[in-house]
Protein backbone atom coordinates (compact mmCIF):
# COMPACT_ATOMS: atom_id res chain seq x y z
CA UNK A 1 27.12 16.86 71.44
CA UNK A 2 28.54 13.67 70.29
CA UNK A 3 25.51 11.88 69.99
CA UNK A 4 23.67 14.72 68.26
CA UNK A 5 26.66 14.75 65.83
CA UNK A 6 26.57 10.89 65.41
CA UNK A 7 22.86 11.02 64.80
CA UNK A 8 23.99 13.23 62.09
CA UNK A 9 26.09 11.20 60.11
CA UNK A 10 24.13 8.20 60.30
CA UNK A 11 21.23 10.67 58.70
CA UNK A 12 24.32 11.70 56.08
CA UNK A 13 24.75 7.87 55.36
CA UNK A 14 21.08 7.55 55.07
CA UNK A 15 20.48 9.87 52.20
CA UNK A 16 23.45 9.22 50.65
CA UNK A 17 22.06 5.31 50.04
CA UNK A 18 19.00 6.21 49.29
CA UNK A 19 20.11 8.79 46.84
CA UNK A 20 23.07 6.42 45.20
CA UNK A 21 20.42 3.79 45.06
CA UNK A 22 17.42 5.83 42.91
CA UNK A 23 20.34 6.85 40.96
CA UNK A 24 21.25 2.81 40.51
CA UNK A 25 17.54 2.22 40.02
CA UNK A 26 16.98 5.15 37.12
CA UNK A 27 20.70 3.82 35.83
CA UNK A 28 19.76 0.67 35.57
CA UNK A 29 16.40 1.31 33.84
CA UNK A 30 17.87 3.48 31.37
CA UNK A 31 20.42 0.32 30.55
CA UNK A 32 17.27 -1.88 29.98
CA UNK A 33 15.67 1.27 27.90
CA UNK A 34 18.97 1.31 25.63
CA UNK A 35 18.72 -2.50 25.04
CA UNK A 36 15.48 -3.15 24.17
CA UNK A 37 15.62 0.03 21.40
CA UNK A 38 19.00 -1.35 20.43
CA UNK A 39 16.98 -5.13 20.20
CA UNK A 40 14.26 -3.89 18.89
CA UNK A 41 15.70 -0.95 15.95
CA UNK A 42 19.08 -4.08 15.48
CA UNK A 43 18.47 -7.72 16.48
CA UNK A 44 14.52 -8.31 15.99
CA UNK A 45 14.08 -6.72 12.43
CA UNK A 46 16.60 -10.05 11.30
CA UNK A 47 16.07 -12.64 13.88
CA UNK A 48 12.73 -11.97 15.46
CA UNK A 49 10.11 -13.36 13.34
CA UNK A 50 12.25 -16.72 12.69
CA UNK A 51 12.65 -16.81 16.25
CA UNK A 52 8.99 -16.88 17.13
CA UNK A 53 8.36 -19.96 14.33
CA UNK A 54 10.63 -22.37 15.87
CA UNK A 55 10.85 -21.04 19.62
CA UNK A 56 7.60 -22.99 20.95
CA UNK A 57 8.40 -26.14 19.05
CA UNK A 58 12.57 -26.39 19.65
CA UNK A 59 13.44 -24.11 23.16
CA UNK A 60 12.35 -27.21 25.44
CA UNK A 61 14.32 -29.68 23.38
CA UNK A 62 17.55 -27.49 23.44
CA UNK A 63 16.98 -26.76 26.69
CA UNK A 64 16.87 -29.87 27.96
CA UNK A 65 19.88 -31.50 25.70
CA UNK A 66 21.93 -28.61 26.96
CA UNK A 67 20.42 -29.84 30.59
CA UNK A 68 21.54 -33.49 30.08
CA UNK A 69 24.95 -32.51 28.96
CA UNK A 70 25.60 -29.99 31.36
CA UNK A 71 24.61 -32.67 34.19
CA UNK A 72 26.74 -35.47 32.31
CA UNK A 73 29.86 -32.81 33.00
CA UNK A 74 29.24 -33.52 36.57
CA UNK A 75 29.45 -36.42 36.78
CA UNK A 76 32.37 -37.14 34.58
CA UNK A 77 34.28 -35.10 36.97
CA UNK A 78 33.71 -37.70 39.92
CA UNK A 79 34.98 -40.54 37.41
CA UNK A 80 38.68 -41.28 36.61
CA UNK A 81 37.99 -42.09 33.03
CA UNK A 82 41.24 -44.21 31.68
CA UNK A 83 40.29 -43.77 28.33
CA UNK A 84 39.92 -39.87 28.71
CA UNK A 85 43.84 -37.91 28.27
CA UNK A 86 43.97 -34.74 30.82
CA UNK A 87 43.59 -32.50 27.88
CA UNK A 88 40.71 -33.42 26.60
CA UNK A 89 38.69 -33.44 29.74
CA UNK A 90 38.60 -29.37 30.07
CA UNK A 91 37.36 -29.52 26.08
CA UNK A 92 34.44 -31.60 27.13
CA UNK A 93 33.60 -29.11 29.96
CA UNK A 94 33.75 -26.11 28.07
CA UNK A 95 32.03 -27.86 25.01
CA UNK A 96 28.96 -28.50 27.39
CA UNK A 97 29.17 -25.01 29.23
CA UNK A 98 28.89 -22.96 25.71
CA UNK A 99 26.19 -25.23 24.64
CA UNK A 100 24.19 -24.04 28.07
CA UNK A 101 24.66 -20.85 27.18
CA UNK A 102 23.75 -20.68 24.03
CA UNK A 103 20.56 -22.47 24.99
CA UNK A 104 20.07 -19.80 28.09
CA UNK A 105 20.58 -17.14 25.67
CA UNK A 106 18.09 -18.55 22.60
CA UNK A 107 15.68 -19.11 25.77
CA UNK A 108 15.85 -15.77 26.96
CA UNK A 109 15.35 -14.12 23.52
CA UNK A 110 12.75 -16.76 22.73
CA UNK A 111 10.61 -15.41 25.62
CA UNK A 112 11.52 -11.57 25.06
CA UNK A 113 9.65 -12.12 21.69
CA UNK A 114 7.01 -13.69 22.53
CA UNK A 115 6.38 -11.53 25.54
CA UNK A 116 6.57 -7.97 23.73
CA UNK A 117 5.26 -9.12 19.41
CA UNK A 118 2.24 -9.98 17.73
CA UNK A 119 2.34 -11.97 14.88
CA UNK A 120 -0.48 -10.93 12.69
CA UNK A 121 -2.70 -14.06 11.36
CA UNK A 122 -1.93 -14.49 7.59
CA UNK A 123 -5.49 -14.26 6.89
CA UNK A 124 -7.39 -15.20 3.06
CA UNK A 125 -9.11 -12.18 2.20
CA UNK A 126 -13.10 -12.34 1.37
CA UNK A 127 -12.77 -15.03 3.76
CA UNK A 128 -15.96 -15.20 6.16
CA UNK A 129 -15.71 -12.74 9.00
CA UNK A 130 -16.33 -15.49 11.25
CA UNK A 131 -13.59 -17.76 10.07
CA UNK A 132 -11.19 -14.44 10.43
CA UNK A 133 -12.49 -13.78 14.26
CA UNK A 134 -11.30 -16.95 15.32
CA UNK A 135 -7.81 -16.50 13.73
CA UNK A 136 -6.77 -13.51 16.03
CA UNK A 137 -5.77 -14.41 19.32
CA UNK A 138 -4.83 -12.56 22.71
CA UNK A 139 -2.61 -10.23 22.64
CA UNK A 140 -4.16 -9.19 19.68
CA UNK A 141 -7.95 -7.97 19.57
CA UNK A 142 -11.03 -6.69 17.13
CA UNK A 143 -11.07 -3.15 18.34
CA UNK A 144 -13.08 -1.71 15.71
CA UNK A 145 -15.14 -3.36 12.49
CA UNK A 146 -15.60 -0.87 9.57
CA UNK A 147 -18.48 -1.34 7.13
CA UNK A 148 -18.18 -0.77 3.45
CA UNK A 149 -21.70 0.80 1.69
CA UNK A 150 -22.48 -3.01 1.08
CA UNK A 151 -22.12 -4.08 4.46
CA UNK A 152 -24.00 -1.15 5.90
CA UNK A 153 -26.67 -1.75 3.35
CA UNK A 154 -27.04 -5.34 4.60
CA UNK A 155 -26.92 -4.45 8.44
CA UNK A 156 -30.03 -2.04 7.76
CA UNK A 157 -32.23 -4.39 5.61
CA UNK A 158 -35.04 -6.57 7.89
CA UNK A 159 -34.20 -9.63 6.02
CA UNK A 160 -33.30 -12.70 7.78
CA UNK A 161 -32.38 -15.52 5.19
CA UNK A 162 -29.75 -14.09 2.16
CA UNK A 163 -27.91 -16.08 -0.38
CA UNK A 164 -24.53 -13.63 0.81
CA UNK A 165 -22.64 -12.98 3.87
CA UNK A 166 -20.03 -10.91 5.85
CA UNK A 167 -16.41 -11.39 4.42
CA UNK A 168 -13.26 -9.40 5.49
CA UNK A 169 -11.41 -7.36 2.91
CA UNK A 170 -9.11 -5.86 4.69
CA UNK A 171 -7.07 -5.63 8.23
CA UNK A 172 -4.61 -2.80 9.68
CA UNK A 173 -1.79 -4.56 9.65
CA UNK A 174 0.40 -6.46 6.94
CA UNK A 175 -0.66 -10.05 7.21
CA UNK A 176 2.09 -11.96 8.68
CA UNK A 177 3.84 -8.74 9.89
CA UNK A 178 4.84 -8.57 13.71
CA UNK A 179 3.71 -5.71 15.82
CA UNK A 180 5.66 -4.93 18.61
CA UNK A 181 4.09 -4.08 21.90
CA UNK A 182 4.38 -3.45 25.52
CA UNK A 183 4.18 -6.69 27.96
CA UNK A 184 0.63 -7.26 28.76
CA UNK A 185 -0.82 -4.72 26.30
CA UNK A 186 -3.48 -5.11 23.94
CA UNK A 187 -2.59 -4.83 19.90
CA UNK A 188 -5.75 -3.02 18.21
CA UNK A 189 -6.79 -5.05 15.04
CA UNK A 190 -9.41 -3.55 12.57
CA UNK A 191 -11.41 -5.41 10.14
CA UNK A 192 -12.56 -4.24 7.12
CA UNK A 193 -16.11 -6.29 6.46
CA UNK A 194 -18.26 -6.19 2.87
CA UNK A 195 -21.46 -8.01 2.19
CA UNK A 196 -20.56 -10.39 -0.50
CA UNK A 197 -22.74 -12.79 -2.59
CA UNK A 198 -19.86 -13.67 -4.60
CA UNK A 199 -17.14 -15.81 -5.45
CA UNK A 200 -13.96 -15.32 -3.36
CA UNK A 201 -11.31 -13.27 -5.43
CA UNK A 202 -8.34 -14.67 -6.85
CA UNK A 203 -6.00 -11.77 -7.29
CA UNK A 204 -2.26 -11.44 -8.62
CA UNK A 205 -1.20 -8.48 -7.13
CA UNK A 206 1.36 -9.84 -4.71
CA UNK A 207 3.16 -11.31 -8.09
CA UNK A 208 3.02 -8.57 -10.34
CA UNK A 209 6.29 -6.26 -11.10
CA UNK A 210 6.69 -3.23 -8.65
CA UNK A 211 10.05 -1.60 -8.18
CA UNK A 212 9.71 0.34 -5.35
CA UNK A 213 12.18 3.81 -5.50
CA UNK A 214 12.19 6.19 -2.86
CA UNK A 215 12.70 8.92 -4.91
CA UNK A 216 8.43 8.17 -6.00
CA UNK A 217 7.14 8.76 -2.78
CA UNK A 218 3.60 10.65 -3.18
CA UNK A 219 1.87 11.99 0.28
CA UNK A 220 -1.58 11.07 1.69
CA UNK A 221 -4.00 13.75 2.65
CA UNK A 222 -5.36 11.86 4.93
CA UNK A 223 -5.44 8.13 6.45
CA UNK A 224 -7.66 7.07 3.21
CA UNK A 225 -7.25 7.00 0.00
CA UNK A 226 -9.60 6.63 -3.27
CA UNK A 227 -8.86 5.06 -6.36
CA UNK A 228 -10.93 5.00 -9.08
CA UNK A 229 -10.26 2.55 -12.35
CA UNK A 230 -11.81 3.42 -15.82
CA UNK A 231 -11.24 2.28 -19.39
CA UNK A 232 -8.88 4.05 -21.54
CA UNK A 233 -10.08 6.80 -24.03
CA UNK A 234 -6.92 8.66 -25.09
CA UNK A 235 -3.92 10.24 -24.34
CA UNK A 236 -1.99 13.96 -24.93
CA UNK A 237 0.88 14.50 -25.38
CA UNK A 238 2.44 17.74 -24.76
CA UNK A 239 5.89 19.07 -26.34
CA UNK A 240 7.87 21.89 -24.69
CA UNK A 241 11.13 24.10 -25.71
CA UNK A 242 14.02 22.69 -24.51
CA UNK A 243 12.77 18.56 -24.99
CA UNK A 244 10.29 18.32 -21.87
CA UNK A 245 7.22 16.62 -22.87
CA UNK A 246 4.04 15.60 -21.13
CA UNK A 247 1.41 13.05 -21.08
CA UNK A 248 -2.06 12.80 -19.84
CA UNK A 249 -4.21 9.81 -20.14
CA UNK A 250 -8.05 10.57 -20.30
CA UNK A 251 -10.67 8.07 -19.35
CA UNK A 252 -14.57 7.26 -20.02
CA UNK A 253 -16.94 5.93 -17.26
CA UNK A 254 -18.21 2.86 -18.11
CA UNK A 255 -21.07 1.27 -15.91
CA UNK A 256 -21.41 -1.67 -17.79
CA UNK A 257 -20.66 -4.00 -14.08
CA UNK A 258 -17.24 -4.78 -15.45
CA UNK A 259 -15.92 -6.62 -12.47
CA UNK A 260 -12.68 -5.07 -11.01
CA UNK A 261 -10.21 -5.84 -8.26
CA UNK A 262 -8.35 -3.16 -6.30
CA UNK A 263 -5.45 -4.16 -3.98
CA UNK A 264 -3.87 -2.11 -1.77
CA UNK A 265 -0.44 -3.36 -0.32
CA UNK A 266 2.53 -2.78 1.74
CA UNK A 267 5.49 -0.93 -0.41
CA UNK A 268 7.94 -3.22 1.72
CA UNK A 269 6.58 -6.41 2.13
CA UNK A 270 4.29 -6.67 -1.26
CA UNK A 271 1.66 -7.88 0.78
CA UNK A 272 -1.63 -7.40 0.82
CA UNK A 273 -3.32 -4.79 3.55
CA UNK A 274 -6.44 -4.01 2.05
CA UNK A 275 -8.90 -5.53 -1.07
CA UNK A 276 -11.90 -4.60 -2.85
CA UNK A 277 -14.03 -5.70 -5.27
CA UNK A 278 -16.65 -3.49 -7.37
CA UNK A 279 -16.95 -2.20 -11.13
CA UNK A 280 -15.18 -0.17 -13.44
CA UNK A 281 -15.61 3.37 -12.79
CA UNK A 282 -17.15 3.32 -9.51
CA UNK A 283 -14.36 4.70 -6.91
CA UNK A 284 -13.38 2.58 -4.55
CA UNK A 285 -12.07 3.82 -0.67
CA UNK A 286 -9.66 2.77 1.17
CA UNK A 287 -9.84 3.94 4.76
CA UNK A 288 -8.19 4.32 8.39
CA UNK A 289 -4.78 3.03 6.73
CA UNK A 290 -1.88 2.79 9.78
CA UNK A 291 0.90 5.32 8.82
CA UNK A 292 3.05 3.62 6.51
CA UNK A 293 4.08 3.28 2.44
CA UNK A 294 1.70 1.66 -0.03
CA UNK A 295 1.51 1.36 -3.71
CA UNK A 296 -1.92 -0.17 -5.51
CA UNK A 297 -2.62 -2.58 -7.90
CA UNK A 298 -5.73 -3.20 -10.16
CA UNK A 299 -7.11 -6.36 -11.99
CA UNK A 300 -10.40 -6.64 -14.44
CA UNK A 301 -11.16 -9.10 -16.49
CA UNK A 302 -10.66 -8.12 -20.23
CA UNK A 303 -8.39 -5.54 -19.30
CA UNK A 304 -4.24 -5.57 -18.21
CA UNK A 305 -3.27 -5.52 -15.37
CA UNK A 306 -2.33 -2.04 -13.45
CA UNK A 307 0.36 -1.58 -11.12
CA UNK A 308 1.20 2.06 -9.61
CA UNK A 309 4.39 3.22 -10.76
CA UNK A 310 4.42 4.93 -7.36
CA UNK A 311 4.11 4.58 -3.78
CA UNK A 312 1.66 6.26 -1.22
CA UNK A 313 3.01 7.42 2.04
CA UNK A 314 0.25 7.80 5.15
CA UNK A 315 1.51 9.85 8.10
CA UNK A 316 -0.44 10.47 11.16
CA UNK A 317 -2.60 13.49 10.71
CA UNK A 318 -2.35 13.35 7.03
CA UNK A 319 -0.21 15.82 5.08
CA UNK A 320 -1.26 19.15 3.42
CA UNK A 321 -1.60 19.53 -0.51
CA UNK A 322 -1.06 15.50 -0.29
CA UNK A 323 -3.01 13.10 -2.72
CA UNK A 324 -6.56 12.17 -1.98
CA UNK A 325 -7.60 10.06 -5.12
CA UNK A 326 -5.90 8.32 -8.27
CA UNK A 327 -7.84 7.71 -11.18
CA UNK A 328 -6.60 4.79 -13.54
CA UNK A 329 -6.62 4.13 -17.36
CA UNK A 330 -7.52 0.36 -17.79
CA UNK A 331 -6.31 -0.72 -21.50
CA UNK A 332 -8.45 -3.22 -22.94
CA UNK A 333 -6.51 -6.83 -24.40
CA UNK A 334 -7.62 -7.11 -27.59
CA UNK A 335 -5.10 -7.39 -30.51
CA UNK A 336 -6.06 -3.74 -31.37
CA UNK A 337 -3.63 -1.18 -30.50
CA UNK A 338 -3.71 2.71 -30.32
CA UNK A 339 -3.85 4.58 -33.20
CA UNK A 340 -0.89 6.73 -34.04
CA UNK A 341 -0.13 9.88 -33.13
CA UNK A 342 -1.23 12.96 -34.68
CA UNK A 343 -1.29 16.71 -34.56
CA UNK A 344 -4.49 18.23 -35.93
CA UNK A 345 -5.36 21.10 -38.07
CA UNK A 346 -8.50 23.12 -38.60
CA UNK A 347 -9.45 24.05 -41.58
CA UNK A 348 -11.76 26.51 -42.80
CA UNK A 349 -13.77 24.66 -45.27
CA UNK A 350 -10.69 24.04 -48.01
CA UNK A 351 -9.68 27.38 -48.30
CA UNK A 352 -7.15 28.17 -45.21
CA UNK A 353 -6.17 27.35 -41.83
CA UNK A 354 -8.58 28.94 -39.27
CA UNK A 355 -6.21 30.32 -36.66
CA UNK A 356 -7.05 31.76 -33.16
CA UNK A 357 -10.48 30.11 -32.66
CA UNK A 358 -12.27 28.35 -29.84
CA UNK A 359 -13.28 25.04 -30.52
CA UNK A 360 -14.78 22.23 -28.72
CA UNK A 361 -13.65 18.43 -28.80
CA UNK A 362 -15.46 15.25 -28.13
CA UNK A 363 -14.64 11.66 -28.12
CA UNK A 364 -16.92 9.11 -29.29
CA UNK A 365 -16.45 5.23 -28.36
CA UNK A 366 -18.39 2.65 -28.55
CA UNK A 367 -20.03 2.27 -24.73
CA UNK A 368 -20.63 5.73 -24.62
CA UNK A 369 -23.45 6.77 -22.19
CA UNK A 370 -25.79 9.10 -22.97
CA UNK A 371 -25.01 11.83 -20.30
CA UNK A 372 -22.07 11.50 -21.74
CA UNK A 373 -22.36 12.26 -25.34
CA UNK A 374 -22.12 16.01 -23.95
CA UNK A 375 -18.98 15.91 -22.34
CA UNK A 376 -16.54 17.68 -24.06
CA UNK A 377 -13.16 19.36 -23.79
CA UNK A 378 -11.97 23.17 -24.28
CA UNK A 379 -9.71 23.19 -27.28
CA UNK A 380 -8.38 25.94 -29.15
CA UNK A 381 -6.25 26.93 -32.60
CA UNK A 382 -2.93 28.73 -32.62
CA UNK A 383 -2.26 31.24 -35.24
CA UNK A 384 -1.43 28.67 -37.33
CA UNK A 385 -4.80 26.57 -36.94
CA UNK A 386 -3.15 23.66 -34.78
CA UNK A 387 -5.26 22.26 -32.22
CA UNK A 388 -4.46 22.49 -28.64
CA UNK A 389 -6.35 22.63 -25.51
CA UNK A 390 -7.64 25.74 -24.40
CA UNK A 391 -5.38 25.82 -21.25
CA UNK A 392 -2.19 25.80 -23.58
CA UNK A 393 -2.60 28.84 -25.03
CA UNK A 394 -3.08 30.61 -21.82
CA UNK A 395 -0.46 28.82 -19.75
CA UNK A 396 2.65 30.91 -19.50
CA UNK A 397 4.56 27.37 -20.38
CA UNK A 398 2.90 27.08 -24.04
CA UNK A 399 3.77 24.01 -25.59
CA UNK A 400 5.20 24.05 -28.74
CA UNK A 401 3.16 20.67 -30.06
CA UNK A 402 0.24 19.35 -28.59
CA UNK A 403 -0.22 15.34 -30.24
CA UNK A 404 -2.87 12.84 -29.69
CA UNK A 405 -3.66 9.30 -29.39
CA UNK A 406 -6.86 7.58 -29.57
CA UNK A 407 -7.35 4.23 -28.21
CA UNK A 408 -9.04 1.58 -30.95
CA UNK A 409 -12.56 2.40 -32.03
CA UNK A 410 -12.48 5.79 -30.64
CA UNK A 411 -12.37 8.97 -33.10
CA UNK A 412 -12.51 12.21 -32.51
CA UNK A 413 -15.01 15.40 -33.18
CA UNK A 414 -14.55 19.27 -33.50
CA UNK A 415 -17.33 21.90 -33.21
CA UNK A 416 -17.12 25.58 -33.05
CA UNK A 417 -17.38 26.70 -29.20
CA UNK A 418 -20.81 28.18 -29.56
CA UNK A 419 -22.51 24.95 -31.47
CA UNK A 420 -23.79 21.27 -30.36
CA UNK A 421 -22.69 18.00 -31.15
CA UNK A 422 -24.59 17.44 -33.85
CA UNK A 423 -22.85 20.21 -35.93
CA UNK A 424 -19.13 18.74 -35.05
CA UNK A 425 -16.99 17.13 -38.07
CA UNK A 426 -14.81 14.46 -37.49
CA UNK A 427 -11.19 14.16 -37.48
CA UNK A 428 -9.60 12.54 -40.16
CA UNK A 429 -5.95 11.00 -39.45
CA UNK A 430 -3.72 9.95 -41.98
CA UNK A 431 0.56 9.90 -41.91
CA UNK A 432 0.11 11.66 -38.22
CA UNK A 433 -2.35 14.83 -39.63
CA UNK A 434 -5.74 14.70 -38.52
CA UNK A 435 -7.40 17.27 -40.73
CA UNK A 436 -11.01 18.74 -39.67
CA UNK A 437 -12.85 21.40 -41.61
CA UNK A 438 -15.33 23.36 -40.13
CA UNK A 439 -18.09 25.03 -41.96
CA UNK A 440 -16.49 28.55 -42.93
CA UNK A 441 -17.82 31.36 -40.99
């Protein structure tokens, strides 16, 4: 009976340690869980990039100073200095013990960094793909190359000898960001490759004014995004009761290979994630962005530069009734400035006003395509024969005033709704009237 109960206890004491130590084990990981998020959410954001640039080329140095002094101590405490007073000798120690720690402690962090983040080459964009390849180094790695319509193009054609070749416009990550990963894990880097014949781009994005505001936050549909840069026609402006007002800028395609640059960058950082290179008009895509806040900004010869007043925000999975496109106005710099702006009124002939009437509007310009000479806009009169679009008078929100602004060299037409071009009269503008009279009916 005594043994059995012995062998009882001693099976007691045996769960109980192995118990008490799975708790110490699953207590002591969740200590080590709780530091690293409090290292990596606190400390790294501030210290951790500075610490990997001067880690690999100061740690042994300190280290070994702090070595030297700590081993100095030693043997000053075997010596009888008589030039030493008593009180000075435990200063010296402790001098030389916090200098070891400090050193074990810059060590330690030194290694925790470079152990769990990826620094992100700083990479030259329309740089050679080759060139870029060799820049990324373990733990990071190419896990996917995406083609643009260029480099696809290229990769299909049986030609063996070209006066071009495969550049990188873009990566996943902010250039010179740091990605933080597991120890020993891989960090996925994807390269966005063109087929370029070109000069390398010089753009000024990263210098241009942004402000970024939270408040102008506009969601993604998706993990792309398409932007598409045009020169400016003319603009509307709408006014409302109460003092609310409108504006909408209206552009024309032009496909005259005006070079453009498109950058997109990090909201944050104001660097540079993603750039292309193309023409005016022609949308450009940008594709498989990381989840994360953008804003754009666009560059073409001839033309001023465009930065978006807001940012872009990509979440994983994309966001429904988010943003899938942008379209910008491109003003031209040429000492020529808008015209002013004007209301309009249709007139019957010269005898009266020609209320309630549906109208069409066209722009003319001077690089104006032919498909294009038919494009036209739904416009209709109040009762008091003032022009507005069509959409205004049947919006439950009329607008009280509906003004216009055309950009230099541009001028505007008016037809009846059931006519052609070729009957429409032109608008003439004078102290912020544009008058048009239509044929009387």
């Amino acid at each position: 009976m005594v043994k059995t109960t012995k062998t009882l206890e001693m099976c007691r004491e045996n769960v109980y340690y192995r118990v008490t130590d799975e708790k110490n084990k699953k207590g002591g990981m969740k200590m080590l869980g709780m530091m690293m998020d409090f290292l990596r959410d606190s400390i790294d954001p501030v210290f951790a990039k500075g610490m990997l640039t001067i880690y690999n080329s100061t740690t042994s140095v300190i280290m070994g100073i702090a070595a030297v002094v700590a081993i100095a101590q030693l043997f000053q405490e075997n010596k009888d200095s008589e030039n030493d007073k008593e009180e000075e000798k435990p200063l010296k120690r402790c001098a030389g013990e916090l200098f070891l720690v400090v050193a074990i402690i810059f060590f330690c962090y030194g290694e925790y960094c470079k152990l769990h983040y990826y620094e992100v080459p700083n990479i030259n964009f329309y740089d050679s793909y080759e060139k870029v390849e060799k820049e990324i180094s373990a733990p990071g790695s190419i896990a996917d190359i995406v083609y643009d319509e260029a480099a696809n193009q290229r990769e299909n054609e049986d030609v063996e000898e070209s006066d071009g070749e495969f550049k990188v416009y873009g990566i996943n990550y902010v250039p010179g960001s740091l990605i933080y990963h597991r120890m020993g894990e891989k960090v996925d880097i994807i390269l966005y490759v063109t087929w370029d014949k070109g000069r390398k781009p010089i753009p000024k994005a990263e210098k241009l004014d942004f402000e970024f505001d939270r408040e102008k936050i506009q969601p993604c549909a998706e993990d792309k995004f398409k932007i598409t840069a045009s020169p400016f026609l003319f603009c509307s402006k709408a006014k409302y009761l109460g003092d609310s007002s409108d504006m909408v800028l209206y552009n024309y395609y032009d496909l005259s290979k005006h070079q453009v640059i498109i950058s997109l960058l990090d909201a944050e950082t104001r660097k540079i994630v993603q750039m292309k290179r193309g023409q005016l008009s022609k949308p450009m895509v940008f594709e498989k962005l990381q989840p994360g806040i953008y804003y754009y900004a666009v560059e073409a010869d001839g033309y001023s530069p465009y930065v978006s007043p807001y940012s872009l925000q990509v979440v994983a999975g994309g966001k429904k009734d988010g943003w899938e496109g942008a379209y910008v106005s491109m003003r031209e710099t040429k000492e020529e400035s808008e015209d002013e702006e004007f209301r309009v009124l249709v007139w019957a002939g010269d005898d009266y006003p020609l209320p309630n009437t549906k109208l069409k509007a066209y722009i003319e310009h001077p690089n104006e395509l032919e498909e294009e000479k038919e494009n036209f806009y739904k416009m209709a009169t109040d009762e008091n024969g003032f022009l507005f679009f069509e959409e205004d008078l049947m919006n439950g929100a009329r607008p009280i005033e509906r003004r216009y602004q055309l950009y230099w060299n541009r001028w505007m037409l008016l037809s009846y709704e059931d006519e052609s071009r070729d009957s429409a009269v032109e608008v003439e503008v004078k102290d912020g009237l544009g008058i048009a009279r239509l044929a009387e009916r």
